[in-house]
Protein backbone atom coordinates (compact mmCIF):
# COMPACT_ATOMS: atom_id res chain seq x y z
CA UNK A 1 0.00 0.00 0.00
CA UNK A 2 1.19 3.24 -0.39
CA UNK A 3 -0.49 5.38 2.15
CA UNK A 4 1.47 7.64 4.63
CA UNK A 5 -0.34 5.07 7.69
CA UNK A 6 1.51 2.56 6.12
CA UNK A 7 4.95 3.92 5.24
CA UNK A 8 4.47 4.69 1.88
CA UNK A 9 4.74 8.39 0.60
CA UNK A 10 1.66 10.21 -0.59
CA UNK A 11 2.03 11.19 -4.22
CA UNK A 12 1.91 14.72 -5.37
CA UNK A 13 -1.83 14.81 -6.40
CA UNK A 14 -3.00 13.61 -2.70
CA UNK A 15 -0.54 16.00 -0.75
CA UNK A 16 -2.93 18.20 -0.65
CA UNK A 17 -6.43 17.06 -1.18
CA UNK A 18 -7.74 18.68 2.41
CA UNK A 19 -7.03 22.10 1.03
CA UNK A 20 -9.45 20.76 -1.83
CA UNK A 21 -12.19 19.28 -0.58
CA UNK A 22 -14.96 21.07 -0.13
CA UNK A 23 -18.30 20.24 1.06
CA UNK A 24 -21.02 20.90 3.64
CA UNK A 25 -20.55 22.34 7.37
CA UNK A 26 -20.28 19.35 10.19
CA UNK A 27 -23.81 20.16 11.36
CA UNK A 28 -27.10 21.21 9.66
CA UNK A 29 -28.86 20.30 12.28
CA UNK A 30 -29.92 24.02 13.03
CA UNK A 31 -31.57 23.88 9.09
CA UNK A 32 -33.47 20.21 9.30
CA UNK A 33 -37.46 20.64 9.08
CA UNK A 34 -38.45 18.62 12.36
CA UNK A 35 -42.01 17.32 10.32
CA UNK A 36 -40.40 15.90 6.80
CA UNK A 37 -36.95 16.39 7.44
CA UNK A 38 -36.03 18.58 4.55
CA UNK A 39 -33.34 21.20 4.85
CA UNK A 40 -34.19 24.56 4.79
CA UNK A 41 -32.20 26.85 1.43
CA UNK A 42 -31.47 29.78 3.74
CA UNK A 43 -29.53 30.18 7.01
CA UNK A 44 -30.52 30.54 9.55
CA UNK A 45 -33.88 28.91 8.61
CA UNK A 46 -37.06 30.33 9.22
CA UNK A 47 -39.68 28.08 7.08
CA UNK A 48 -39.11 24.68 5.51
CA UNK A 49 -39.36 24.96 1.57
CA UNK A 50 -41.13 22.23 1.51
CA UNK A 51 -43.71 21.61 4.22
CA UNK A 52 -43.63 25.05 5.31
CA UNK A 53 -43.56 24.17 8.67
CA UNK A 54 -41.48 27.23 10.91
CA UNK A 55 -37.95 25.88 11.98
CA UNK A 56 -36.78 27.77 15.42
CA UNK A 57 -33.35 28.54 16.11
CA UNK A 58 -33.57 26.80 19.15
């Protein structure tokens, strides 16, 4: 294998891939519609797009 854990070098391309990688925040919990479970589009949430049920901030 050629994995840092297991001695081997990373290659070039995989150096830096956590300066890449993009993706969502740890937690939306704050944004989750408690009826259907949907996350809300805007933060912080104040109605679920799709149920239209209000989300509190709490």
């Amino acid at each position: 294998m050629n994995r840092p854990e297991h001695g081997g070098k990373a290659t070039p391309e995989r150096e830096n891939v956590r300066e890449r990688v993009g993706g969502e925040p740890v937690c939306l919990m704050h944004r989750l519609c408690p009826e259907c479970g949907r996350l809300a589009d805007e933060d912080p949430p104040t109605r679920c797009p799709h149920c239209a049920t209000v989300i509190d901030e709490t």
